[in-house]
PDB file of N, CA and C in Angstrom:
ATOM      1  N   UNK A   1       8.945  22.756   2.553  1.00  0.00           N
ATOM      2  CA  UNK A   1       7.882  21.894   2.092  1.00  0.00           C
ATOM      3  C   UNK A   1       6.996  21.520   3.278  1.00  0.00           C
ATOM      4  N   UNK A   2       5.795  21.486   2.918  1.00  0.00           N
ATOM      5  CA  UNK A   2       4.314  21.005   4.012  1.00  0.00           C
ATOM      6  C   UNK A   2       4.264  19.459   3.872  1.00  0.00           C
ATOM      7  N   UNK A   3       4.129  19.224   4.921  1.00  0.00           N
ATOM      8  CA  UNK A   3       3.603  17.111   4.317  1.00  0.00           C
ATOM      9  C   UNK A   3       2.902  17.195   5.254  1.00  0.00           C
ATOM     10  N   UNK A   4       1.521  16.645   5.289  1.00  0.00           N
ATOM     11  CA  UNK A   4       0.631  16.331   5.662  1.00  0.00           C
ATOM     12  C   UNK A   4       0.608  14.680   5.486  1.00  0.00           C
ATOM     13  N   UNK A   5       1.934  13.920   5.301  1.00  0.00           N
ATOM     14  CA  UNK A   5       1.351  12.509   5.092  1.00  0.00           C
ATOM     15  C   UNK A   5       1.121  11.796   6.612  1.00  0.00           C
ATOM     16  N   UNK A   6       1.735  12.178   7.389  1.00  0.00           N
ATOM     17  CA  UNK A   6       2.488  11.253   8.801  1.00  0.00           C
ATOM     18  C   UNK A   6       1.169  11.596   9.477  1.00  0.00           C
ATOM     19  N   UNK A   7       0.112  12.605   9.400  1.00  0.00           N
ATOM     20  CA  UNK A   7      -1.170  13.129  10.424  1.00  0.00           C
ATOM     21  C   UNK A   7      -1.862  11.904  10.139  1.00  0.00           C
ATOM     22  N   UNK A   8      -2.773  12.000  11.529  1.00  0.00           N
ATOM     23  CA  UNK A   8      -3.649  10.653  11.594  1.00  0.00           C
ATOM     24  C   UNK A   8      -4.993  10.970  11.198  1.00  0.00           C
ATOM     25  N   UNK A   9      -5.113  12.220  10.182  1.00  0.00           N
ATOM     26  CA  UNK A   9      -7.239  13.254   9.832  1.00  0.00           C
ATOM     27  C   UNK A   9      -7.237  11.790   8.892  1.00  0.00           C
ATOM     28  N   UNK A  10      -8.892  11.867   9.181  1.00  0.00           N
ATOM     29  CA  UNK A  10      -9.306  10.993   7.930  1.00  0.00           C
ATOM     30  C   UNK A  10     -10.709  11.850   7.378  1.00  0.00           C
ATOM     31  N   UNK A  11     -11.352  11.859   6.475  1.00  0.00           N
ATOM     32  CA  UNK A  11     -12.443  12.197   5.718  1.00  0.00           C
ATOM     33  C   UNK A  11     -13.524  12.896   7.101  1.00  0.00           C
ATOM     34  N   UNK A  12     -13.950  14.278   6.551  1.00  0.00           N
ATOM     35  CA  UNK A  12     -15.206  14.244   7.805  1.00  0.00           C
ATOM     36  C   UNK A  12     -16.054  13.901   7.364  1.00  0.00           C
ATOM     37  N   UNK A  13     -17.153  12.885   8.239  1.00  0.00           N
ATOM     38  CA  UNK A  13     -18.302  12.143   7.887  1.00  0.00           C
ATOM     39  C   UNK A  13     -19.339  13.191   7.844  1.00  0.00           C
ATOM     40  N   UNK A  14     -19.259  14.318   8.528  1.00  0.00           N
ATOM     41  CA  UNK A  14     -20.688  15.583   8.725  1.00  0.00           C
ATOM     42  C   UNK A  14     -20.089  16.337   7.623  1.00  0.00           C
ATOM     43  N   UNK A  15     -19.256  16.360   6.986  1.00  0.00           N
ATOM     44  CA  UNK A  15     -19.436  16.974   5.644  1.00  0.00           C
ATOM     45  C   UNK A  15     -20.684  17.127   4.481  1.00  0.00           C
ATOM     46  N   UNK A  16     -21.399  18.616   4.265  1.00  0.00           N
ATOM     47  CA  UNK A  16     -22.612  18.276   4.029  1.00  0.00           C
ATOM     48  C   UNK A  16     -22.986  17.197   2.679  1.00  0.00           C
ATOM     49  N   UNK A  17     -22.017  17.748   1.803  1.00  0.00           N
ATOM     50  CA  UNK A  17     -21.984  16.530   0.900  1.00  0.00           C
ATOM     51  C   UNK A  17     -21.752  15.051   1.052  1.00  0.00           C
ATOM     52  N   UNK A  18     -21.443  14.935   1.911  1.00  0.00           N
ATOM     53  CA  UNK A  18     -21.323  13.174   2.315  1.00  0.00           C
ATOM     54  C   UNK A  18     -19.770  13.108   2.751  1.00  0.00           C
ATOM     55  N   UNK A  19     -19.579  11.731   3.221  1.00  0.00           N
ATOM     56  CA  UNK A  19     -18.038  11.579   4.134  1.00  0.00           C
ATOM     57  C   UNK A  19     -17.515  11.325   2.530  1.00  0.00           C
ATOM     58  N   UNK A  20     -16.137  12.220   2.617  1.00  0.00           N
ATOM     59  CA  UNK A  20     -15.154  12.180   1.329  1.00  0.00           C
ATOM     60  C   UNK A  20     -13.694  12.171   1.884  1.00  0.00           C
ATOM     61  N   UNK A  21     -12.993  11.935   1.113  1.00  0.00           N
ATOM     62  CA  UNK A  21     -11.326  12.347   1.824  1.00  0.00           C
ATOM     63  C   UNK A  21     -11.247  13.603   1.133  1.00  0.00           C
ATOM     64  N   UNK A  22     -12.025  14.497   0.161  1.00  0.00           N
ATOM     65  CA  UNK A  22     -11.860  15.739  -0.243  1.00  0.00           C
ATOM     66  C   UNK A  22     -12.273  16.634   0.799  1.00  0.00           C
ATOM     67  N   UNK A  23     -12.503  16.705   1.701  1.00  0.00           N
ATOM     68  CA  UNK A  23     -12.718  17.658   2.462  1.00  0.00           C
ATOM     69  C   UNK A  23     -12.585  16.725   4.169  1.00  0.00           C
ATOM     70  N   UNK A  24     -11.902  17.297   5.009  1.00  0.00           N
ATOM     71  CA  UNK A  24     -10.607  16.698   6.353  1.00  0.00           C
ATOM     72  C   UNK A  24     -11.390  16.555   7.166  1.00  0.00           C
ATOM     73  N   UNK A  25     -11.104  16.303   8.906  1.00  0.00           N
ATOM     74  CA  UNK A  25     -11.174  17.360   9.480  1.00  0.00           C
ATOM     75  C   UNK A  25     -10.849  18.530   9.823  1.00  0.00           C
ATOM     76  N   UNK A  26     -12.064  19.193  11.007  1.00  0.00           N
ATOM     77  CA  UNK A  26     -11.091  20.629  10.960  1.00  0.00           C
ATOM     78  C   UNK A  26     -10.059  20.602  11.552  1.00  0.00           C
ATOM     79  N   UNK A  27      -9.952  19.533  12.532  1.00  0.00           N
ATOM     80  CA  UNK A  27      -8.148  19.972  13.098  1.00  0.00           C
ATOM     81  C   UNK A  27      -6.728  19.540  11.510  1.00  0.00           C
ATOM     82  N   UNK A  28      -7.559  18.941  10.458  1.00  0.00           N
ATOM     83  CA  UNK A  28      -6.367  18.744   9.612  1.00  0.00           C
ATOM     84  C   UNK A  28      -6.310  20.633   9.487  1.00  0.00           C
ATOM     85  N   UNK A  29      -7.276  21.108   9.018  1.00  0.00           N
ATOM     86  CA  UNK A  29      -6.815  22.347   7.903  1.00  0.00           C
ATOM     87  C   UNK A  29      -6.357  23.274   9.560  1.00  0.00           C
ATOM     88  N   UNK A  30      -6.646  23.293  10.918  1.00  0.00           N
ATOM     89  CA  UNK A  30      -6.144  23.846  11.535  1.00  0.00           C
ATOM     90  C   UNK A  30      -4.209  23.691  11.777  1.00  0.00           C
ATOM     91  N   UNK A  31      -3.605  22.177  11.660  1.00  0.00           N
ATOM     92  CA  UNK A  31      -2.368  21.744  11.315  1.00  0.00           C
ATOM     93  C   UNK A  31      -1.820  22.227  10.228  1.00  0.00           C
ATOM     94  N   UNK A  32      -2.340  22.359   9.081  1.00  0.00           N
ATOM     95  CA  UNK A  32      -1.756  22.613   8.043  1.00  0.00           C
ATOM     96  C   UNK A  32      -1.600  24.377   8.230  1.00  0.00           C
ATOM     97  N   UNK A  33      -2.566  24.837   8.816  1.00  0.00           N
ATOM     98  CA  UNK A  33      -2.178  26.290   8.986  1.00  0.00           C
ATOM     99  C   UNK A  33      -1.171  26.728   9.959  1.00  0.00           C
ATOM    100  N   UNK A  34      -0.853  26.061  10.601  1.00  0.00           N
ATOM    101  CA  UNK A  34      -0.040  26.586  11.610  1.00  0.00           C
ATOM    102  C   UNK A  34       1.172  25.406  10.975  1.00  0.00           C
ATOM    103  N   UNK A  35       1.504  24.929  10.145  1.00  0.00           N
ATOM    104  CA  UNK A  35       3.052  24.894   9.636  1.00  0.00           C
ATOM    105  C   UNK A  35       3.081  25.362   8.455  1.00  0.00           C
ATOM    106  N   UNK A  36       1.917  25.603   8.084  1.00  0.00           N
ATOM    107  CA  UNK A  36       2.568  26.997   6.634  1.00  0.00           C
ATOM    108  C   UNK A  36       2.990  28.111   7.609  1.00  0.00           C
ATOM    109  N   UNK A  37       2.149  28.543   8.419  1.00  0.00           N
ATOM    110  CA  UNK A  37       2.699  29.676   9.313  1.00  0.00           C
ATOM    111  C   UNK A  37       4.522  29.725   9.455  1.00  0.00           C
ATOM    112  N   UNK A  38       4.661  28.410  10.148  1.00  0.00           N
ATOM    113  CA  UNK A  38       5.992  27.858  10.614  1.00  0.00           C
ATOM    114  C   UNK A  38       6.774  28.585   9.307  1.00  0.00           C
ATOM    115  N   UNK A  39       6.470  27.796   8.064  1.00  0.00           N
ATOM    116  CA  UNK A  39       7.558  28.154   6.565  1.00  0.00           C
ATOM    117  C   UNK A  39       7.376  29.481   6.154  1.00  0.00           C
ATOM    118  N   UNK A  40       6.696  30.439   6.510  1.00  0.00           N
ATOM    119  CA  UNK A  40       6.212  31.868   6.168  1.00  0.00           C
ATOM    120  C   UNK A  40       7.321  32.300   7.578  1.00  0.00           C
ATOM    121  N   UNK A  41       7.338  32.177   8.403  1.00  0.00           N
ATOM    122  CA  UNK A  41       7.978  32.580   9.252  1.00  0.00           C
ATOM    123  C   UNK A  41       9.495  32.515   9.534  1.00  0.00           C
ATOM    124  N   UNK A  42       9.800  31.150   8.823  1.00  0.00           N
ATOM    125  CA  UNK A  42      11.168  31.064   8.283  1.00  0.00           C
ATOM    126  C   UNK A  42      11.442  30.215   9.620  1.00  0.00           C
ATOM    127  N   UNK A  43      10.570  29.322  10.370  1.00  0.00           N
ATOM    128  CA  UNK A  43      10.961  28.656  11.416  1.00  0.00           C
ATOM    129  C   UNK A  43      10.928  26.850  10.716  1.00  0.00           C
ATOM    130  N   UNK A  44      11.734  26.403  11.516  1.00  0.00           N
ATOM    131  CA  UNK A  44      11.773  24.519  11.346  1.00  0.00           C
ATOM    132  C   UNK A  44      10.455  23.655  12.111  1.00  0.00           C
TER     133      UNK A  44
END
């Protein structure tokens, strides 16, 4: 399982649509890729 709850991203404000919590920053979706990596890889 992924949890993203414990990260400190909040909403990006230069999001062109306006600051939302639907869309991160980029270092959230860069974190989240590199521990799906982790569970694809079969590492802890």
């Amino acid at each position: 399982m992924i949890s993203m709850r414990g990260e400190p991203y909040i909403g990006d404000a230069r999001y062109p649509f306006g600051h939302s919590v639907a869309h991160y920053q980029s270092d959230y979706y860069k974190k989240l890729y590199s521990k799906f990596n982790h569970v694809i890889r079969g590492e802890s």
